[in-house]
N, C-alpha and C. Protein backbone atom coordinates (compact mmCIF):
# COMPACT_ATOMS: atom_id res chain seq x y z
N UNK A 1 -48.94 -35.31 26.07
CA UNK A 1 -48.73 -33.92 25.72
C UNK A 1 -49.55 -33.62 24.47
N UNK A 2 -50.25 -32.75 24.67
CA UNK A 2 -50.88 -32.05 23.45
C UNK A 2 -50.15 -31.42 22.03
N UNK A 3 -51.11 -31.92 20.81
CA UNK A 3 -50.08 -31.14 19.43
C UNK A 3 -49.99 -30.12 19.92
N UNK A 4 -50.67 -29.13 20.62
CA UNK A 4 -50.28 -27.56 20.65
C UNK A 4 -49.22 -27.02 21.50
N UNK A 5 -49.15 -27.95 22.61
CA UNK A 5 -47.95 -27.68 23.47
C UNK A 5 -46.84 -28.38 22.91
N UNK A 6 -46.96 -29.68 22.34
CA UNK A 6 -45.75 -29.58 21.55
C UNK A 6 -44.92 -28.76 20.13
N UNK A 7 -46.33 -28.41 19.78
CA UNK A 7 -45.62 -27.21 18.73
C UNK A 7 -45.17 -25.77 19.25
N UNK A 8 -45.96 -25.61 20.91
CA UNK A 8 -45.57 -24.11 20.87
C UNK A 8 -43.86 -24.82 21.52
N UNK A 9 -43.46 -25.37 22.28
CA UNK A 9 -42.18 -25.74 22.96
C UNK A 9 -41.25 -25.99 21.34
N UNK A 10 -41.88 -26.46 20.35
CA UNK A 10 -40.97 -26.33 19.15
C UNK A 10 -40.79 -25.24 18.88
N UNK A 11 -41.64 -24.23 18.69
CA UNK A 11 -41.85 -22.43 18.79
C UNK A 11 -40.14 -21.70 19.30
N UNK A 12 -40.64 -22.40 20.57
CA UNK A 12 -39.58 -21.90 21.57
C UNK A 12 -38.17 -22.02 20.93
N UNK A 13 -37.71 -23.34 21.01
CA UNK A 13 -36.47 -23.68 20.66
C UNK A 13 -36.49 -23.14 19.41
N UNK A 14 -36.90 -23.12 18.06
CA UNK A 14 -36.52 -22.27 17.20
C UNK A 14 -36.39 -21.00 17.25
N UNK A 15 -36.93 -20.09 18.25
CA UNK A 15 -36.85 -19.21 18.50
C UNK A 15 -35.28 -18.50 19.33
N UNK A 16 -34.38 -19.45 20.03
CA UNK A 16 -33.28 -19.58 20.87
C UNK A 16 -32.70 -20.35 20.01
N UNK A 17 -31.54 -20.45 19.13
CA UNK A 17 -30.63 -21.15 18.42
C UNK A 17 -29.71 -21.54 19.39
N UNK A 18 -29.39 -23.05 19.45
CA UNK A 18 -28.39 -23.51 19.79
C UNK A 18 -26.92 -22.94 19.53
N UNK A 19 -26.56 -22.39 21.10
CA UNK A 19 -25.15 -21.28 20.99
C UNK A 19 -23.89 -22.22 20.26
N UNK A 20 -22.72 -22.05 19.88
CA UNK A 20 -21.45 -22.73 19.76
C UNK A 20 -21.09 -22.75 21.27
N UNK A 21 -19.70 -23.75 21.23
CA UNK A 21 -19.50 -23.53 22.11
C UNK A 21 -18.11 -22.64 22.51
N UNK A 22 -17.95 -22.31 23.45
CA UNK A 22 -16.95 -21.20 23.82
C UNK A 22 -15.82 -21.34 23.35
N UNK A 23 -14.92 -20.52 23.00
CA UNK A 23 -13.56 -20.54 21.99
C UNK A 23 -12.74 -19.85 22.98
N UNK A 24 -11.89 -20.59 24.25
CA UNK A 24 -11.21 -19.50 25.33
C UNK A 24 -10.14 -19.09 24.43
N UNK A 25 -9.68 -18.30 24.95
CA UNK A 25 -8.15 -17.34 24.25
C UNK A 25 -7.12 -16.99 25.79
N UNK A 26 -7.78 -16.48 26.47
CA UNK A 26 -7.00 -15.88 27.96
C UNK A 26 -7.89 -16.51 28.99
N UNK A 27 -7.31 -17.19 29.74
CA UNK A 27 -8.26 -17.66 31.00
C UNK A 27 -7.13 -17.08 32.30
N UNK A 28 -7.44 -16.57 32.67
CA UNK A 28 -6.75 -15.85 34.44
C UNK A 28 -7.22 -15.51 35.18
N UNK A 29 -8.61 -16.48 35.56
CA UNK A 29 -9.34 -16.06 36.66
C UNK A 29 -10.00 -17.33 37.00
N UNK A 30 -10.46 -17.39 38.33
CA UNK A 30 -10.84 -19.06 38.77
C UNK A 30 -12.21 -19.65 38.48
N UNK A 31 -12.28 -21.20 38.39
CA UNK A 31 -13.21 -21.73 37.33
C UNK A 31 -14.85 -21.11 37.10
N UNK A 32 -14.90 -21.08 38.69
CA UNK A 32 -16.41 -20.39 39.18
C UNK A 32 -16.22 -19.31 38.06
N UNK A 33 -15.18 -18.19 38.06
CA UNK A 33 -15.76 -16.78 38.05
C UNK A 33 -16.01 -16.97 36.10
N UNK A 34 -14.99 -18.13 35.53
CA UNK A 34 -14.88 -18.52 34.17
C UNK A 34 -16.42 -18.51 33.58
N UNK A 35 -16.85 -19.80 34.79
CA UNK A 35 -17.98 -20.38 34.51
C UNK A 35 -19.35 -19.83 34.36
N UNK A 36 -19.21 -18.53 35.66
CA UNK A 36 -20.06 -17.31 35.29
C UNK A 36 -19.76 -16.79 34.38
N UNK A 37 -18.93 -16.12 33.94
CA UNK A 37 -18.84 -15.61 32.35
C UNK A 37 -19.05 -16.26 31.65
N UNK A 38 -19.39 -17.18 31.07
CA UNK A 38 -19.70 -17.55 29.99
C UNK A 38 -21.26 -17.55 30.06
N UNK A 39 -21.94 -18.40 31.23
CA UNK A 39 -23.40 -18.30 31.38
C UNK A 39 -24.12 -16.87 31.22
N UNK A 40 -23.24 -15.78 31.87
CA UNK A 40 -24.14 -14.59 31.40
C UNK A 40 -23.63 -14.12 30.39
N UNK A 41 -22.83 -14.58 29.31
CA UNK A 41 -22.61 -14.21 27.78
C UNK A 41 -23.24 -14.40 27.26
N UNK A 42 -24.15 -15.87 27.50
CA UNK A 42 -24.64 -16.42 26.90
C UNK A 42 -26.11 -16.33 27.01
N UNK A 43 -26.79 -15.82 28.49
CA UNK A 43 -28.05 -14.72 28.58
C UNK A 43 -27.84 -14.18 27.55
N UNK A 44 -26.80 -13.40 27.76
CA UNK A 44 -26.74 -12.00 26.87
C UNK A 44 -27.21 -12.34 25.58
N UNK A 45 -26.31 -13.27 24.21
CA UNK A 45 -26.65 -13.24 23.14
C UNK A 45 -27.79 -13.85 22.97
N UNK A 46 -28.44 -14.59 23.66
CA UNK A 46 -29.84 -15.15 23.75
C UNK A 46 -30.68 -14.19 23.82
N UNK A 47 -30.53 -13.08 24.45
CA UNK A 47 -31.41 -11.71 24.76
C UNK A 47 -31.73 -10.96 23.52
N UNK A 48 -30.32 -10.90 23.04
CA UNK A 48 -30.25 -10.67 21.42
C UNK A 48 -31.07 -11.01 20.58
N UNK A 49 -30.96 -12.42 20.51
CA UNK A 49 -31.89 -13.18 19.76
C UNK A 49 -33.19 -12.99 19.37
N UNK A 50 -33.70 -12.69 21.20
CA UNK A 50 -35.16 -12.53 21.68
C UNK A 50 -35.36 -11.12 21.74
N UNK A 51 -34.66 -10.46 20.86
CA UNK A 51 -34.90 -8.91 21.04
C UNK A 51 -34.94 -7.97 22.44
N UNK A 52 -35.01 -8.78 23.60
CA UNK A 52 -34.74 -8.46 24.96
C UNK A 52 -33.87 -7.00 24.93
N UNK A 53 -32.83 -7.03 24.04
CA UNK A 53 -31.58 -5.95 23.95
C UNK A 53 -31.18 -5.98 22.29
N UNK A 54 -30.70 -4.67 22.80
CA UNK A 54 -30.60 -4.30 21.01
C UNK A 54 -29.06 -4.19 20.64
N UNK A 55 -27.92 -4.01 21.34
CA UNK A 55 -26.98 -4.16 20.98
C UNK A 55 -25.95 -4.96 21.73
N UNK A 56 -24.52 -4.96 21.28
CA UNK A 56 -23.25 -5.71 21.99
C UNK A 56 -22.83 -4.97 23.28
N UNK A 57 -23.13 -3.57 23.40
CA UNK A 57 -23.03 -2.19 24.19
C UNK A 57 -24.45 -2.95 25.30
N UNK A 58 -25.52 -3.02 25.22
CA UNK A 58 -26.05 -3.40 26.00
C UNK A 58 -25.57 -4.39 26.71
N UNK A 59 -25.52 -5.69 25.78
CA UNK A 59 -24.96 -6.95 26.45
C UNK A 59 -24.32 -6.76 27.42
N UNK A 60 -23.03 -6.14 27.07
CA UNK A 60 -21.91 -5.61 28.32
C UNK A 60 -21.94 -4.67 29.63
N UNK A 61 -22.82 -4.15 29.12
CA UNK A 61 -23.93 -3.42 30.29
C UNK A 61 -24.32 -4.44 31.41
N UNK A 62 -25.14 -5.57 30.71
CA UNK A 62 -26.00 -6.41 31.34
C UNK A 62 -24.96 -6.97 32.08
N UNK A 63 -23.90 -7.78 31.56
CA UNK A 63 -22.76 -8.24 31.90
C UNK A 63 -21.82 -7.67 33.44
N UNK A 64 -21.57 -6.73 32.99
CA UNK A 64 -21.07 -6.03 33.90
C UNK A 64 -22.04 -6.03 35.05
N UNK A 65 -22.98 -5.52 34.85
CA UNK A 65 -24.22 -5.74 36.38
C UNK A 65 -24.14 -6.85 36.78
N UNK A 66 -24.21 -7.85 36.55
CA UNK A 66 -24.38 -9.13 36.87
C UNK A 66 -22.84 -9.04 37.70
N UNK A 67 -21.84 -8.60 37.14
CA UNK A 67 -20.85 -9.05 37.83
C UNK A 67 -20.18 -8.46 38.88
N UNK A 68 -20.33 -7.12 38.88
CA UNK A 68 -20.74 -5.87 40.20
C UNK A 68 -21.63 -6.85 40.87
N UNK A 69 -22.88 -7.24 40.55
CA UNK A 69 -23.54 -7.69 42.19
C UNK A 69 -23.17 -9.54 42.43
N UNK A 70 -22.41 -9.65 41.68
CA UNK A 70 -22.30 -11.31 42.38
C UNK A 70 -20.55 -10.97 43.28
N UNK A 71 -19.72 -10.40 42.02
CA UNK A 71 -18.42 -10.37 42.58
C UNK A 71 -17.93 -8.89 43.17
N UNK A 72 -17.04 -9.02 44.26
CA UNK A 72 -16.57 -7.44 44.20
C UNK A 72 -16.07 -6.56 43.46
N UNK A 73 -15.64 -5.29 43.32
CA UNK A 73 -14.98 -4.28 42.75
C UNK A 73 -15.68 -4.49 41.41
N UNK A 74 -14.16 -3.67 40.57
CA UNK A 74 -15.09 -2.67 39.98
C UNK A 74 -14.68 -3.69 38.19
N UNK A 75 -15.33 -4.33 37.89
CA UNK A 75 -15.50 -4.83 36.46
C UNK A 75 -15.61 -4.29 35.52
N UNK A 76 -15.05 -4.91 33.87
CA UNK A 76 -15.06 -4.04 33.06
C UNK A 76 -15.33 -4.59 31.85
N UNK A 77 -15.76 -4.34 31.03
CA UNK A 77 -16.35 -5.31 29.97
C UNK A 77 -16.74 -4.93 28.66
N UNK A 78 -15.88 -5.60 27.73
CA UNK A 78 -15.76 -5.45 26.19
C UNK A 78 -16.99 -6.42 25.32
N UNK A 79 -17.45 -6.31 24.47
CA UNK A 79 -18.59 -7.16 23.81
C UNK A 79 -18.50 -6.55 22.08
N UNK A 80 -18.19 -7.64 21.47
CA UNK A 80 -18.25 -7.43 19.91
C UNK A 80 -17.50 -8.35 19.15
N UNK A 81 -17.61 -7.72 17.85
CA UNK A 81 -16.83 -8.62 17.07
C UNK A 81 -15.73 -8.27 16.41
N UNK A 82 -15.50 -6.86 16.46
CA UNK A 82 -14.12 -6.44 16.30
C UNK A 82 -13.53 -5.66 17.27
N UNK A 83 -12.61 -6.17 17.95
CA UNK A 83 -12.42 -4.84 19.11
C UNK A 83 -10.62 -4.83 19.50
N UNK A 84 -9.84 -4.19 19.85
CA UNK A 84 -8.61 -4.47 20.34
C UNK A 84 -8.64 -4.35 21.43
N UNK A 85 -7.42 -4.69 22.48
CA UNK A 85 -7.64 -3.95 24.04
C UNK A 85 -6.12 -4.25 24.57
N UNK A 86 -5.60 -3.50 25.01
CA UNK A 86 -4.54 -3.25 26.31
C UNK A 86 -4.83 -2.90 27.57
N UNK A 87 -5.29 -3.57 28.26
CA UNK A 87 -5.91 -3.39 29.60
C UNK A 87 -4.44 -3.74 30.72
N UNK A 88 -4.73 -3.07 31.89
CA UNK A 88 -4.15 -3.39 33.01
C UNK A 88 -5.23 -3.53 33.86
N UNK A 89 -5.06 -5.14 34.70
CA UNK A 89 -6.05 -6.20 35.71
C UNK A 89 -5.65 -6.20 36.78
N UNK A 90 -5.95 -6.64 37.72
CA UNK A 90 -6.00 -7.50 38.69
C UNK A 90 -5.45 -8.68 38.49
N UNK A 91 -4.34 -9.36 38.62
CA UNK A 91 -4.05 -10.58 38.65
C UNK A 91 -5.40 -11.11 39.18
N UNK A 92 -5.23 -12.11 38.37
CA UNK A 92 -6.22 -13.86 38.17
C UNK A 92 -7.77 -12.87 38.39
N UNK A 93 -7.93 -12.05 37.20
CA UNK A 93 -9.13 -11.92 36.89
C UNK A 93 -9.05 -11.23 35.55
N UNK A 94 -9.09 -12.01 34.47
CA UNK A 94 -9.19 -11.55 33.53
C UNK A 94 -9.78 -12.98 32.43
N UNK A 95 -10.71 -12.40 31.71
CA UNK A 95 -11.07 -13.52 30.57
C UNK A 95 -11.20 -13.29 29.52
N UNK A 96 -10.92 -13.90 28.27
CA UNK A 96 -11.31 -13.28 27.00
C UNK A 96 -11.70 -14.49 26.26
N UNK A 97 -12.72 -14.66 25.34
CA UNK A 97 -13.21 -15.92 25.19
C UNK A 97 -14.43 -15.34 23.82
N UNK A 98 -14.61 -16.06 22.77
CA UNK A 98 -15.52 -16.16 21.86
C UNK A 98 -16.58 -16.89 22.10
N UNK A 99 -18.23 -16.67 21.97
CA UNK A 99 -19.08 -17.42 21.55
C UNK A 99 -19.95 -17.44 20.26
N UNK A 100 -19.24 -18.16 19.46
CA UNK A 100 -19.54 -17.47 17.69
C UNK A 100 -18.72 -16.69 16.94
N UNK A 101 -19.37 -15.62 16.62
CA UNK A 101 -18.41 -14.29 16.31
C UNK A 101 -18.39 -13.27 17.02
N UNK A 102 -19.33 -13.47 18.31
CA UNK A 102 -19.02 -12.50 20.14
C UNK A 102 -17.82 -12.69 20.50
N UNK A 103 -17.14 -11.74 20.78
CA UNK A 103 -15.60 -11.76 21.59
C UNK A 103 -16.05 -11.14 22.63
N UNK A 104 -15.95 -11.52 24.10
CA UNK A 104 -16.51 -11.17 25.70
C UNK A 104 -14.81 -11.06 25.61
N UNK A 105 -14.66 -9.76 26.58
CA UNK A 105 -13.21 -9.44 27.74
C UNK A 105 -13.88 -9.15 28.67
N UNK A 106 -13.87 -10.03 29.87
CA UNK A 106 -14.26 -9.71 31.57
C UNK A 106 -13.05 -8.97 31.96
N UNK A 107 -12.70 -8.44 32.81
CA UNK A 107 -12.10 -7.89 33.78
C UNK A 107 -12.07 -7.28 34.69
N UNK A 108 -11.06 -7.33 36.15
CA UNK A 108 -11.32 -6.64 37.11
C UNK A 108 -10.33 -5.55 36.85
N UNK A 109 -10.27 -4.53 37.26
CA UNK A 109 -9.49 -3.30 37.50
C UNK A 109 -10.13 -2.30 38.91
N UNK A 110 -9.55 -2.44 40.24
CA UNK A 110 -10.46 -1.65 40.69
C UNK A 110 -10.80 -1.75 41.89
């Protein structure tokens, strides 16, 4: 491997900070749908990173699409670092989970 390709692949990774890892709080939905949420949280704040998107409002945007076209009905989705919520779900679909100081609420309603 070349110095230059190894410095630009160093480029890279400094450029993408190694995420924490997930802090669950509410898990009520099955492992798959868990396991997707977290992977596209984690697009998400990476997007951030990379300027891809400019806010937590986007993220959840992005979020939500992703989860309209993989899963049915109608999803709903919180993104930030201060937020409250009283939601009514769908039994066994609901998640709430930290990555960092990101607080993600998935949910179905719908």
């Amino acid at each position: 491997m070349t110095d230059q390709s190894q410095a630009a692949q160093g480029q890279n990774a400094k450029e993408v900070p190694e995420l924490p890892k997930p802090e669950m709080h509410i898990v009520d939905m099955s492992k798959a749908e868990v396991d997707f949420a977290i992977e596209v949280a984690k697009k998400g704040i990476i997007s951030l990173f990379k300027n891809e998107r400019r806010s937590f409002c986007e993220v959840a945007q992005f979020i939500k699409k992703e989860f309209d076209k993989t899963f049915s009905g109608a999803w709903h989705v919180f993104v930030g670092k201060h937020f409250g919520a009283w939601v009514t779900y769908e039994a066994h679909k609901l998640v709430y989970f930290h990555i960092g100081q990101a607080g993600f609420m998935i949910y179905k309603h719908g």
